[in-house]
N, C-alpha and C. Protein backbone atom coordinates (compact mmCIF):
# COMPACT_ATOMS: atom_id res chain seq x y z
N UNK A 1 -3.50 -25.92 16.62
CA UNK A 1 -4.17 -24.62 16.48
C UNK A 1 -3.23 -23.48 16.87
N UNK A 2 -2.55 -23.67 18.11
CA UNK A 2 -1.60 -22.64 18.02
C UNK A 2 -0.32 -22.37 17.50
N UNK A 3 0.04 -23.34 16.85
CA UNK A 3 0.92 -23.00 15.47
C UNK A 3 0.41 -22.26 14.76
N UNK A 4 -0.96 -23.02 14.24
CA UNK A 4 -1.49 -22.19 13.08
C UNK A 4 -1.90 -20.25 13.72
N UNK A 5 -1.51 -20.37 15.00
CA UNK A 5 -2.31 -18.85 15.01
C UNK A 5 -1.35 -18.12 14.49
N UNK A 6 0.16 -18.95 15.29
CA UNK A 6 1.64 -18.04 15.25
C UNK A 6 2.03 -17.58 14.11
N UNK A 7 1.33 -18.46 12.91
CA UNK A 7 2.46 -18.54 11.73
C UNK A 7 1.06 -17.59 11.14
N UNK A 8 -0.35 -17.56 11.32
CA UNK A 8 -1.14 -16.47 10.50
C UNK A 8 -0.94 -15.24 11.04
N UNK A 9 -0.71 -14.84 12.54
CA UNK A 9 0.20 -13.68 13.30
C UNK A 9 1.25 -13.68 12.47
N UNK A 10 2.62 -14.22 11.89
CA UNK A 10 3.49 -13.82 11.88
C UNK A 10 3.10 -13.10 10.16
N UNK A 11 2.20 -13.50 9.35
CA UNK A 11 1.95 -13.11 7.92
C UNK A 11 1.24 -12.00 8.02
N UNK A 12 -0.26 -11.78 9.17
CA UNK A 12 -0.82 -10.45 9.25
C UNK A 12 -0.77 -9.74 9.74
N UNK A 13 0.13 -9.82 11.29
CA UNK A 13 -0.06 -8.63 12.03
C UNK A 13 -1.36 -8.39 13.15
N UNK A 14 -2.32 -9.45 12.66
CA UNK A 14 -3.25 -9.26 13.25
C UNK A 14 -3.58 -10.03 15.11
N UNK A 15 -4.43 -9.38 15.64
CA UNK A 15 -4.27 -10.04 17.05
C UNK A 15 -4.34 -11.26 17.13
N UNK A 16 -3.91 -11.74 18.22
CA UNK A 16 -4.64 -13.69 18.39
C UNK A 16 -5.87 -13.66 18.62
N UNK A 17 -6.95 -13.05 18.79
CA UNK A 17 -8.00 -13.33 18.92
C UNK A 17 -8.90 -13.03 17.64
N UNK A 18 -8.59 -12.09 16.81
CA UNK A 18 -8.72 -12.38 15.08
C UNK A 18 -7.98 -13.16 14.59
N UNK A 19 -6.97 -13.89 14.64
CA UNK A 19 -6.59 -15.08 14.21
C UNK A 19 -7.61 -16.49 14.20
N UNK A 20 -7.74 -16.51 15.60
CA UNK A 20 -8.34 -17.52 15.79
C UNK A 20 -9.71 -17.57 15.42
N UNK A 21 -10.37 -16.56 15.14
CA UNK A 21 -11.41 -16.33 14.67
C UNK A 21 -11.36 -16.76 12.87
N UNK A 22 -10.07 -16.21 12.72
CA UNK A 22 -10.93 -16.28 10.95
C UNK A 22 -10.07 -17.42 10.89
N UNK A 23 -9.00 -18.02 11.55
CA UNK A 23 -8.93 -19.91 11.02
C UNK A 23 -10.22 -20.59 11.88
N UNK A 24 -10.71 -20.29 12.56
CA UNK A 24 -11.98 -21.31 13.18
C UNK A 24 -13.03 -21.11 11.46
N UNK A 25 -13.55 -19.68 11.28
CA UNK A 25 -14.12 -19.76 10.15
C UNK A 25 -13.71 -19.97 8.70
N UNK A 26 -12.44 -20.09 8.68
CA UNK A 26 -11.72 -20.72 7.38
C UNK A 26 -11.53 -22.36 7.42
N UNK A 27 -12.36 -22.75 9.02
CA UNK A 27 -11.51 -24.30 9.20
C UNK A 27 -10.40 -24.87 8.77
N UNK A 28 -9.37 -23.72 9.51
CA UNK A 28 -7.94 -24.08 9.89
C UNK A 28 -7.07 -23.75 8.48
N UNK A 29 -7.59 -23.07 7.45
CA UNK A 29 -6.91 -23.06 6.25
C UNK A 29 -6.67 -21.61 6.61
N UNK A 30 -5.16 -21.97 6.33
CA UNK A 30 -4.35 -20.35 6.66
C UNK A 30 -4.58 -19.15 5.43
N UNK A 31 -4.68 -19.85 4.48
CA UNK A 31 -4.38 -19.10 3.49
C UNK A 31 -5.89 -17.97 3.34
N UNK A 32 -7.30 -18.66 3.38
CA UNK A 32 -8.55 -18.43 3.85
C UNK A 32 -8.46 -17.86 4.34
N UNK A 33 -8.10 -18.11 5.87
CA UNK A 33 -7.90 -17.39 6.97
C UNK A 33 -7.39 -15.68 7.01
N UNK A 34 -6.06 -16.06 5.92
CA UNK A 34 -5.64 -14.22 4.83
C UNK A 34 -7.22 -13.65 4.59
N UNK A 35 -7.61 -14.68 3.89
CA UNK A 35 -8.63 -13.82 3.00
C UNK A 35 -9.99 -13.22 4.14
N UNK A 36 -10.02 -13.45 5.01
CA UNK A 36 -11.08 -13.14 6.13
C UNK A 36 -10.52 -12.26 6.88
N UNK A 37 -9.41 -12.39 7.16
CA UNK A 37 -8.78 -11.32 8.31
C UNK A 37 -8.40 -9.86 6.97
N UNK A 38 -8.32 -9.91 5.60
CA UNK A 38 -8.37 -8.97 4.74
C UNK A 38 -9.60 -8.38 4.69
N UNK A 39 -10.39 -9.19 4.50
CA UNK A 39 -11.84 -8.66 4.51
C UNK A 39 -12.36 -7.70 5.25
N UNK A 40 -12.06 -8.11 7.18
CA UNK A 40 -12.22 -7.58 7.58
C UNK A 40 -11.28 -6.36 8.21
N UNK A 41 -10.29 -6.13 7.57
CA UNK A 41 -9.52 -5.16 7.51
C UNK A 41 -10.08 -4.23 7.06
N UNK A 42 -10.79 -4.56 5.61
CA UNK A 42 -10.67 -3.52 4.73
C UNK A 42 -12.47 -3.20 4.83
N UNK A 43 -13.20 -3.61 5.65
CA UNK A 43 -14.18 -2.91 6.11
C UNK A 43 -14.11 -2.23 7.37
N UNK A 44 -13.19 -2.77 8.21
CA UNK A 44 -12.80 -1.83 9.51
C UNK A 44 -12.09 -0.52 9.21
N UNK A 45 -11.74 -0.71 7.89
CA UNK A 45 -10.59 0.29 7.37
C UNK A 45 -11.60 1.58 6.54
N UNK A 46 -12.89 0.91 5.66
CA UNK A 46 -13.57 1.62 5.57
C UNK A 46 -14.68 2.66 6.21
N UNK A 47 -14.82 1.84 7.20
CA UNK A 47 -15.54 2.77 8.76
C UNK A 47 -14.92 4.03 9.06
N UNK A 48 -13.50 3.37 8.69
CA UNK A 48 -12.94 4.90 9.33
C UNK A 48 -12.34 5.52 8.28
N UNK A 49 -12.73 5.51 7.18
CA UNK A 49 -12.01 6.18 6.31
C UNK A 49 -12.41 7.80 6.43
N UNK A 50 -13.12 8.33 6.75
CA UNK A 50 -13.79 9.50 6.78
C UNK A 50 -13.59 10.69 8.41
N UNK A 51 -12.81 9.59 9.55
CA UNK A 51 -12.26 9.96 10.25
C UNK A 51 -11.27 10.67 9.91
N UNK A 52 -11.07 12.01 10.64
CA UNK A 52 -10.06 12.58 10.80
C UNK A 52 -8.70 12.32 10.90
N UNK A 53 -7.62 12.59 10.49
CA UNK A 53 -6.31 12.21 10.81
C UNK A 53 -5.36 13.13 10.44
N UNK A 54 -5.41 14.23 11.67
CA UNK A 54 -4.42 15.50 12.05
C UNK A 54 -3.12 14.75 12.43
N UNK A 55 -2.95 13.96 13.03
CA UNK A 55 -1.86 13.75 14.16
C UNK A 55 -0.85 12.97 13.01
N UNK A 56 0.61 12.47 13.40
CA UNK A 56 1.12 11.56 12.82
C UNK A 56 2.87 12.04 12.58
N UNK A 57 3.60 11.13 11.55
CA UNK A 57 4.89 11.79 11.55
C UNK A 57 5.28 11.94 10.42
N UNK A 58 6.34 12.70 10.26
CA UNK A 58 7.26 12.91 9.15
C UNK A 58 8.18 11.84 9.60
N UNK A 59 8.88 11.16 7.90
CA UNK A 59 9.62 10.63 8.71
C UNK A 59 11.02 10.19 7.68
N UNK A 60 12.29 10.48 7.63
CA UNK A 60 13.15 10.47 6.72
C UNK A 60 13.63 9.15 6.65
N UNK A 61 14.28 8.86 5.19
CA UNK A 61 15.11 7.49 5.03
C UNK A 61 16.12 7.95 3.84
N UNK A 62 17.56 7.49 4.13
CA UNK A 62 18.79 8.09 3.02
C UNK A 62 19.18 6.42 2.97
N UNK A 63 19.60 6.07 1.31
CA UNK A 63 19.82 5.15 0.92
C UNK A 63 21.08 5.10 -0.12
N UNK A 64 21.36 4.16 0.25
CA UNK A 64 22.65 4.02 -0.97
C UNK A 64 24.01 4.97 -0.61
N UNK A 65 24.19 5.22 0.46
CA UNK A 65 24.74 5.79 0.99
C UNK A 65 25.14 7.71 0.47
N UNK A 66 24.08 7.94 0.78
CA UNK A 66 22.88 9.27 0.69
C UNK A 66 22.91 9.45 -0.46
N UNK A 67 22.57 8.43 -1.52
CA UNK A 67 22.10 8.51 -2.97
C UNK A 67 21.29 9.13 -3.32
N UNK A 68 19.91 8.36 -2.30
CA UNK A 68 18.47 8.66 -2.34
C UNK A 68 18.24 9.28 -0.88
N UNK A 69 17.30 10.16 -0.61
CA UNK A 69 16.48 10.39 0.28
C UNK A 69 15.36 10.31 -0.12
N UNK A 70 14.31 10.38 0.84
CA UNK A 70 12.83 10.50 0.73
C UNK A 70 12.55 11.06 2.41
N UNK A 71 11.08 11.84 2.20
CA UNK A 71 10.81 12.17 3.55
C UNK A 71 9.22 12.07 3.03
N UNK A 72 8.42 11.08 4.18
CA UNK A 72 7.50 11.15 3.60
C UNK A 72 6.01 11.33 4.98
N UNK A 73 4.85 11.93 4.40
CA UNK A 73 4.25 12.02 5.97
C UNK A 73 3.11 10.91 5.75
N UNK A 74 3.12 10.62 7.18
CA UNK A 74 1.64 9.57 7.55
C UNK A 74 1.16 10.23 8.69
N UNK A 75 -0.57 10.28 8.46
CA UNK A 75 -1.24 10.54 9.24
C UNK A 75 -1.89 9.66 9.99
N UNK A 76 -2.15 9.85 11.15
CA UNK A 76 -3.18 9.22 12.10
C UNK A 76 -4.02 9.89 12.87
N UNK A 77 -5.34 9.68 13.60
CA UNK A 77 -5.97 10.27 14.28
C UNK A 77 -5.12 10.64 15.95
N UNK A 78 -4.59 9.81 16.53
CA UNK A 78 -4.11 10.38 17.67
C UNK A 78 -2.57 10.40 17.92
N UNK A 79 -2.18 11.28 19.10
CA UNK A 79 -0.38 11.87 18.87
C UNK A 79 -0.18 9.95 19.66
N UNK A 80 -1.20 9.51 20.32
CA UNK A 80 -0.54 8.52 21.23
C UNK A 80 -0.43 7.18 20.06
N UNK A 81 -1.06 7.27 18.85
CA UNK A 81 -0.60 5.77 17.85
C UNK A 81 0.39 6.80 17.45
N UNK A 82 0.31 7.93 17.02
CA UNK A 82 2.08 8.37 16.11
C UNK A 82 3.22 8.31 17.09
N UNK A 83 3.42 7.75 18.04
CA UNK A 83 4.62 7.49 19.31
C UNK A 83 4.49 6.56 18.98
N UNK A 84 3.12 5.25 18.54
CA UNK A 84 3.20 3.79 19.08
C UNK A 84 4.44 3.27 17.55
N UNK A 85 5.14 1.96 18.44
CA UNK A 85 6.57 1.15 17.80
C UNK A 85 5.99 0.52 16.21
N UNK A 86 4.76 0.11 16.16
CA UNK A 86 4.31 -0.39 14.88
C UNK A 86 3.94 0.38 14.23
N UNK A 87 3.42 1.92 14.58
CA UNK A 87 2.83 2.82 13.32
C UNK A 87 4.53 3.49 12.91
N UNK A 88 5.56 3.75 14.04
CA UNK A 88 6.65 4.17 13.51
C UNK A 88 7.45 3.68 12.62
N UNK A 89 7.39 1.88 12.95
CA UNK A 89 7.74 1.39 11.63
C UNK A 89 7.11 1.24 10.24
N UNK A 90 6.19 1.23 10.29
CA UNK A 90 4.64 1.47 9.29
C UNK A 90 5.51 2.51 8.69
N UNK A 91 5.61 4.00 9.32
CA UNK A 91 6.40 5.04 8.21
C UNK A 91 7.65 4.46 7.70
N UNK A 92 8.15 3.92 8.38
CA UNK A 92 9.62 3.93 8.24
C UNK A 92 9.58 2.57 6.99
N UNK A 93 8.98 1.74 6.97
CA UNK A 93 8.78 0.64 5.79
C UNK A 93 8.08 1.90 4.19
N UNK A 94 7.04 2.54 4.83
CA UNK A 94 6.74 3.32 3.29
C UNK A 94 7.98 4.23 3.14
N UNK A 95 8.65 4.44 3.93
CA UNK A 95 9.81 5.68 3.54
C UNK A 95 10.54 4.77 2.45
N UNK A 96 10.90 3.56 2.89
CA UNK A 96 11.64 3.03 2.07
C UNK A 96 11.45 2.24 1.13
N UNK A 97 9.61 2.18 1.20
CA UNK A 97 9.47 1.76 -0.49
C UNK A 97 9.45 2.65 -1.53
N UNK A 98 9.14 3.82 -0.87
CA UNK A 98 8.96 5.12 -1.69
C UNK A 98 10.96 5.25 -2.17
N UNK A 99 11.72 4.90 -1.69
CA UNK A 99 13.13 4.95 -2.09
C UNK A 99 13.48 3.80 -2.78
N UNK A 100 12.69 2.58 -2.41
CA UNK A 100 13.05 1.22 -3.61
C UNK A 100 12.23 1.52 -4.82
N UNK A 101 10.93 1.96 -4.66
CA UNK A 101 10.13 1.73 -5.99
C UNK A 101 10.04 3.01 -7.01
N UNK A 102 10.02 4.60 -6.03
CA UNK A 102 10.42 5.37 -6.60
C UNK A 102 8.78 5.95 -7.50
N UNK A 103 7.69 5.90 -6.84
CA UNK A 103 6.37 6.33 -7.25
C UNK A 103 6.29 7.32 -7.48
N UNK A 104 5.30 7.76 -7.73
CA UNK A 104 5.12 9.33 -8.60
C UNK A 104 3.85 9.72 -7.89
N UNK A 105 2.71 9.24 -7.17
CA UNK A 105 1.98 9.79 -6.89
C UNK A 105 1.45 8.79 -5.95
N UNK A 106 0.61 9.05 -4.62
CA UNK A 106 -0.14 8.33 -3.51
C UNK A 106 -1.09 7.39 -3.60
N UNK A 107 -1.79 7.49 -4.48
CA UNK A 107 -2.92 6.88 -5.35
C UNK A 107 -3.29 7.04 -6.94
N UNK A 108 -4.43 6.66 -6.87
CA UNK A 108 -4.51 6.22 -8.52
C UNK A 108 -5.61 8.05 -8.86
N UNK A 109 -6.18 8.11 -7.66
CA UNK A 109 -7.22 9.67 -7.66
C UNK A 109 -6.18 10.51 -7.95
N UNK A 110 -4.69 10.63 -7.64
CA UNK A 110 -3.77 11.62 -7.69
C UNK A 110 -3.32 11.58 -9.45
N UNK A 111 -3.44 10.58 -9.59
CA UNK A 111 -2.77 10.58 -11.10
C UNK A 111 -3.89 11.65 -12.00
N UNK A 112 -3.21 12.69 -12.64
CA UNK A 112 -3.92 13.51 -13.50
C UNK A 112 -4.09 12.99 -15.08
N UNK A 113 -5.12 13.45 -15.18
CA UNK A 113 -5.87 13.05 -16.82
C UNK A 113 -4.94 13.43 -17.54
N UNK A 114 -4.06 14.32 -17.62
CA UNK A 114 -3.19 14.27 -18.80
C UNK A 114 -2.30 13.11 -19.02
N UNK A 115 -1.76 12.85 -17.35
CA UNK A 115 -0.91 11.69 -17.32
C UNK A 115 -1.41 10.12 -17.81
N UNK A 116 -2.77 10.24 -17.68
CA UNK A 116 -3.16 9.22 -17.76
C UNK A 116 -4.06 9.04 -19.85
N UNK A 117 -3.95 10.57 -20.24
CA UNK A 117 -4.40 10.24 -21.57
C UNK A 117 -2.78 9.68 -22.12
N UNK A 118 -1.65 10.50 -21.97
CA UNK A 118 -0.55 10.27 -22.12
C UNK A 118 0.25 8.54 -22.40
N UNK A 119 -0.69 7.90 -21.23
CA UNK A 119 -0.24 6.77 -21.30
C UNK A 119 -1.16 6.26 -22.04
N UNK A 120 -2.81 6.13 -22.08
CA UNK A 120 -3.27 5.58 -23.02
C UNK A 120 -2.85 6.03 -24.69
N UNK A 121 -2.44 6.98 -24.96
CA UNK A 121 -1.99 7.22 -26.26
C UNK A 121 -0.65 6.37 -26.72
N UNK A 122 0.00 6.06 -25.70
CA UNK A 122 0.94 5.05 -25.84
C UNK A 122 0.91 3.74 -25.98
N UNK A 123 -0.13 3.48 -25.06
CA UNK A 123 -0.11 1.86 -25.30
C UNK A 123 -1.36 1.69 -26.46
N UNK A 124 -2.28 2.82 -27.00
CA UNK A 124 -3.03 2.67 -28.22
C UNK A 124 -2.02 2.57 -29.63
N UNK A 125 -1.08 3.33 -29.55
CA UNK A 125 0.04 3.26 -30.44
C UNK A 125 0.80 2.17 -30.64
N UNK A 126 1.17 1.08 -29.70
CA UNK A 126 1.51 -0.02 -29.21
C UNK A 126 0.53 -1.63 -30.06
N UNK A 127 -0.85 -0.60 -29.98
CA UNK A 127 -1.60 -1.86 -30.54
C UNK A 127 -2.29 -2.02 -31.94
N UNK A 128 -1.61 -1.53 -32.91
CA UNK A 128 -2.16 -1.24 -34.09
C UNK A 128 -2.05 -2.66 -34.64
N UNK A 129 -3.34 -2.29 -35.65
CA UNK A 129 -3.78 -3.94 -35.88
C UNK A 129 -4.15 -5.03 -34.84
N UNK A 130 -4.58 -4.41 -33.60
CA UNK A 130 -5.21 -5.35 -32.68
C UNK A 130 -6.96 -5.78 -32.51
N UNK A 131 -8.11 -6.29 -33.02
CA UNK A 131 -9.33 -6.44 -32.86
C UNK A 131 -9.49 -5.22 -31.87
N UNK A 132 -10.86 -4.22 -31.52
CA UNK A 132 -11.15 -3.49 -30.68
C UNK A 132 -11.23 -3.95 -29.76
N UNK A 133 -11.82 -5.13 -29.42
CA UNK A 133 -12.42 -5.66 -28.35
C UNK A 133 -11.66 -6.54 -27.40
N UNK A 134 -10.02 -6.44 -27.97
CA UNK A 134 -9.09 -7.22 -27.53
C UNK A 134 -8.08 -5.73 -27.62
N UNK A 135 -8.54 -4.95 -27.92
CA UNK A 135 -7.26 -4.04 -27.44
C UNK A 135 -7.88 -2.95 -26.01
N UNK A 136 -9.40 -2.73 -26.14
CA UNK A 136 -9.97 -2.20 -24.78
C UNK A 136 -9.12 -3.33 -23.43
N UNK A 137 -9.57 -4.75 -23.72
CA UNK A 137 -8.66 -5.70 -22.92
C UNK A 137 -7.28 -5.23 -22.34
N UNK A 138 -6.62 -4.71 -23.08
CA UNK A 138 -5.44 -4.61 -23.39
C UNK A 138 -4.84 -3.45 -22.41
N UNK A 139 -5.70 -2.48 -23.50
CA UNK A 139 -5.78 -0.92 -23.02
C UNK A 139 -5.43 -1.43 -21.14
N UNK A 140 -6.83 -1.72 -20.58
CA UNK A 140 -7.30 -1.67 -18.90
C UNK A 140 -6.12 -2.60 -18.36
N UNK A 141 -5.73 -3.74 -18.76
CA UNK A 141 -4.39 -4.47 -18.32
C UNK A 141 -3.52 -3.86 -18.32
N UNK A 142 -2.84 -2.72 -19.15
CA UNK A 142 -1.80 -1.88 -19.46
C UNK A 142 -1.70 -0.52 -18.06
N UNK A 143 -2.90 -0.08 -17.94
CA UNK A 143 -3.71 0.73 -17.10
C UNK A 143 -3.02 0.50 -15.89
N UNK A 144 -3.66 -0.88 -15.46
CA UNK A 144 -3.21 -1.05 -14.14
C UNK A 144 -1.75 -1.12 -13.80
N UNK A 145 -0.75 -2.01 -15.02
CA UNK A 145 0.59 -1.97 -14.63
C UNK A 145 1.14 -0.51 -14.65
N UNK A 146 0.36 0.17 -15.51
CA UNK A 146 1.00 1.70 -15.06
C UNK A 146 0.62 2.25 -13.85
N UNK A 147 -0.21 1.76 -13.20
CA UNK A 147 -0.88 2.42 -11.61
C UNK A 147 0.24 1.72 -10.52
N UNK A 148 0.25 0.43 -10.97
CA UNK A 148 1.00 -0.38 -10.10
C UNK A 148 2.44 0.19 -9.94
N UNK A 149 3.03 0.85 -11.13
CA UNK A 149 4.40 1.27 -11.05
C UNK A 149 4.52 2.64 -10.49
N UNK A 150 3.40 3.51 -10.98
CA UNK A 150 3.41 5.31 -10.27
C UNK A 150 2.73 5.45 -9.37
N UNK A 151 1.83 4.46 -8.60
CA UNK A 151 0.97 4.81 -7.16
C UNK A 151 1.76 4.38 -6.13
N UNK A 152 2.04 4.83 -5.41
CA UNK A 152 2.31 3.98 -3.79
C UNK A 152 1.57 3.32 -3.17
N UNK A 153 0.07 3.36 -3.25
CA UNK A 153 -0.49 2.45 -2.84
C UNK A 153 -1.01 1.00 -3.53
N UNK A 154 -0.85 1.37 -4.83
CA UNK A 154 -0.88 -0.05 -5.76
C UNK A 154 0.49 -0.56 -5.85
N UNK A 155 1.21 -0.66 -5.35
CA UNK A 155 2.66 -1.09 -5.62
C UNK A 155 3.09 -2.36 -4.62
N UNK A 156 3.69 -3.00 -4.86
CA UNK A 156 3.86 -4.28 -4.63
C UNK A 156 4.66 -3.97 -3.06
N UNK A 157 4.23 -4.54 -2.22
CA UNK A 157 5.03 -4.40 -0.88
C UNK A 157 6.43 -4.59 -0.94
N UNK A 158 7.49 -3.77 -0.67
CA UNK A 158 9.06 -4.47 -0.55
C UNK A 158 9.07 -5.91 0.22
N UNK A 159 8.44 -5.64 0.82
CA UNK A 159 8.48 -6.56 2.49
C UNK A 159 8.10 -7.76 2.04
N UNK A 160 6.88 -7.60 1.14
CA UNK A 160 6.15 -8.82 1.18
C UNK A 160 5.15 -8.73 -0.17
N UNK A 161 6.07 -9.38 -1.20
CA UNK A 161 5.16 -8.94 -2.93
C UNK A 161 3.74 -9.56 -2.87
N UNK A 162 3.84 -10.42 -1.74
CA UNK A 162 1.97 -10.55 -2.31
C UNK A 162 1.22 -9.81 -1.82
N UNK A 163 1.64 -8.85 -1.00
CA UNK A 163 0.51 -8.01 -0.34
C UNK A 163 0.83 -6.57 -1.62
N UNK A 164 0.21 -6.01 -1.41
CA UNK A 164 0.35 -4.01 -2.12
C UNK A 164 0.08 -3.02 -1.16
N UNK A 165 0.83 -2.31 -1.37
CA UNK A 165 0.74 -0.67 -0.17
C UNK A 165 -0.20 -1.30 0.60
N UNK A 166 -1.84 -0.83 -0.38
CA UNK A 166 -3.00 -0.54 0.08
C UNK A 166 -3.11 -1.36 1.11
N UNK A 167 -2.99 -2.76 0.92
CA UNK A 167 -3.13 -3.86 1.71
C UNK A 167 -2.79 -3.89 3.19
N UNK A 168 -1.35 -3.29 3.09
CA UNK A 168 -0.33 -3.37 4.19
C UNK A 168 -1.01 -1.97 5.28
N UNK A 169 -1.79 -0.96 4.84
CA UNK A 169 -2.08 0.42 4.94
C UNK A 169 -3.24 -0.20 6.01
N UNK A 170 -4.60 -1.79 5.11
CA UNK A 170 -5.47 -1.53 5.50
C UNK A 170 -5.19 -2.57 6.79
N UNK A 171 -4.48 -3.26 6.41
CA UNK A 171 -4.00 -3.97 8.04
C UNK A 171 -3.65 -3.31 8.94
N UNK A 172 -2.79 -2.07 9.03
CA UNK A 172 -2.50 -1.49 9.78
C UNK A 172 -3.61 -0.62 10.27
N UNK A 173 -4.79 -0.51 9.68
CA UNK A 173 -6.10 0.33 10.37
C UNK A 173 -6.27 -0.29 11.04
N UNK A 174 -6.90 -1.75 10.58
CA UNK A 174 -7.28 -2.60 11.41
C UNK A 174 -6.81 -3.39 12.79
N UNK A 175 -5.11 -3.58 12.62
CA UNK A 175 -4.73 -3.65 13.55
C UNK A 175 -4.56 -2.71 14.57
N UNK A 176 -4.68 -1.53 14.54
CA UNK A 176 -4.05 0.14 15.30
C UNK A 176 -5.58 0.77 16.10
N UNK A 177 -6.70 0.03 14.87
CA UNK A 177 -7.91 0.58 15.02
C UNK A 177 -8.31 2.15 14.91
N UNK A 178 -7.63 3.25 14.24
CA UNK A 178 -7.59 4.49 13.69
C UNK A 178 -7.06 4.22 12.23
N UNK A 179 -8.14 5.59 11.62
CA UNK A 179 -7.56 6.13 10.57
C UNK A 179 -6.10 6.20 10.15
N UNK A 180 -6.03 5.96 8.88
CA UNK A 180 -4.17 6.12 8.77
C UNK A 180 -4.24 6.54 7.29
N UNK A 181 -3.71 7.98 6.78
CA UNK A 181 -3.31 8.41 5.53
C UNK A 181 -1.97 8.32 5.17
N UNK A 182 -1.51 8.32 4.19
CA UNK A 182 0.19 8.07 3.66
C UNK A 182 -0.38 9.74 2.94
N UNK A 183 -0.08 10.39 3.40
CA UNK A 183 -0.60 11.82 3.57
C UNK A 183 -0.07 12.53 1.87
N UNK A 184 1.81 12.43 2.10
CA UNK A 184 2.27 12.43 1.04
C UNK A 184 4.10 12.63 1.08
N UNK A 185 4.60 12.49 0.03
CA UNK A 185 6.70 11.91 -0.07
C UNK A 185 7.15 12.58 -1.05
N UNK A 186 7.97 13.19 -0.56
CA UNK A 186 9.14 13.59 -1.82
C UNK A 186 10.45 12.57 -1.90
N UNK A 187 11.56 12.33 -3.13
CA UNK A 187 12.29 11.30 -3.29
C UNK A 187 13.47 12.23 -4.19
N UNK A 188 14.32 12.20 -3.23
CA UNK A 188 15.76 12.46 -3.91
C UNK A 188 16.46 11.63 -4.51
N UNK A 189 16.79 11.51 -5.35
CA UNK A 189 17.86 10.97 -5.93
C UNK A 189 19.38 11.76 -6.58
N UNK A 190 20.16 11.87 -6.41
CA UNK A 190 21.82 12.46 -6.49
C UNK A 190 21.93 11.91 -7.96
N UNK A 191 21.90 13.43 -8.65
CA UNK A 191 22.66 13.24 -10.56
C UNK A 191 20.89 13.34 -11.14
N UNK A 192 20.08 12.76 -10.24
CA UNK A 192 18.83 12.73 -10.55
C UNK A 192 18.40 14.03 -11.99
N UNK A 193 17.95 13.88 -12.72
CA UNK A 193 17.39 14.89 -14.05
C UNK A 193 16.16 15.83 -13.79
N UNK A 194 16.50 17.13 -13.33
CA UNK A 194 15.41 17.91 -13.03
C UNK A 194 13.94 18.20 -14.21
């Protein structure tokens, strides 16, 4: 049992005493065990979604040897989690996915209707001569890989591709126990096309 806590600690982040909780109710299946300690992330995460979150940091990352910059802000409810060692790395991991993946917007609410008729006019163009009812299919599959590539929070973790932003965002509520916004990032790139 305490292997299994170490090695579901070392995948979520989460305490030993939610460990042991969701492998007792997964009966010892780690992978389960993900799916329970997610669960309840992402309803602990929803409780507080509506909490306030003034406090938090800016926080820079230069890459490629100052190819790229990015500076990007996260919020939290108090100044004493924006000091704490795990929310600082928390920024410091989105600084630098926002410099590996190179997103365009925070979420999928940020993406504007033009951007988004834009792309459906593309991938409708894409499907000529496809049944309707297999290109709506199509259409919403297409949808998401475009969210997945321009959101930061649908985007595949650097750290860890099976998790996404959101995922990594709602563990960190849950583990920190406050609100946490990825507020918002700008991304330099050098030669970059204005």
């Amino acid at each position: 049992m305490i292997d299994a806590i170490k090695k579901l600690r070392e995948k979520t982040n989460a305490g030993v005493v939610d460990c042991k909780k969701a492998l007792k109710e997964s009966n010892g299946d780690i992978e389960k065990a993900i799916e329970v300690l997610r669960k309840k992330g992402v309803a602990l995460a929803s409780k507080k979604a509506g909490r306030q979150a003034k406090e938090g940091r800016v926080e820079s990352y230069i890459h490629l040897g100052g190819k790229i910059g990015v500076l990007v802000e996260v919020n939290c409810e108090s100044d004493f989690v924006a000091r704490n060692d795990d929310f600082k790395t928390f920024v410091k991991n989105i600084a630098m996915q926002v410099a590996a993946s190179n997103p365009l917007y925070v979420k999928k609410e940020d993406v504007t209707e033009a951007a988004i008729k834009k792309e459906t006019e593309i991938i409708k163009a894409q499907l000529t001569g496809k049944p309707a009812g297999a290109a709506d299919k199509i259409i919403e599959g297409k949808l998401t890989k475009f969210y997945e590539e321009v959101c930061l929070l649908e985007q595949p973790f650097i750290k860890d591709t099976g998790m996404k932003v959101k995922d990594v965002l709602t563990s960190m509520i849950s583990k920190i126990g406050e609100n946490i916004i990825i507020r918002r990032f700008v991304r330099y790139q050098a030669g970059e096309d204005l």
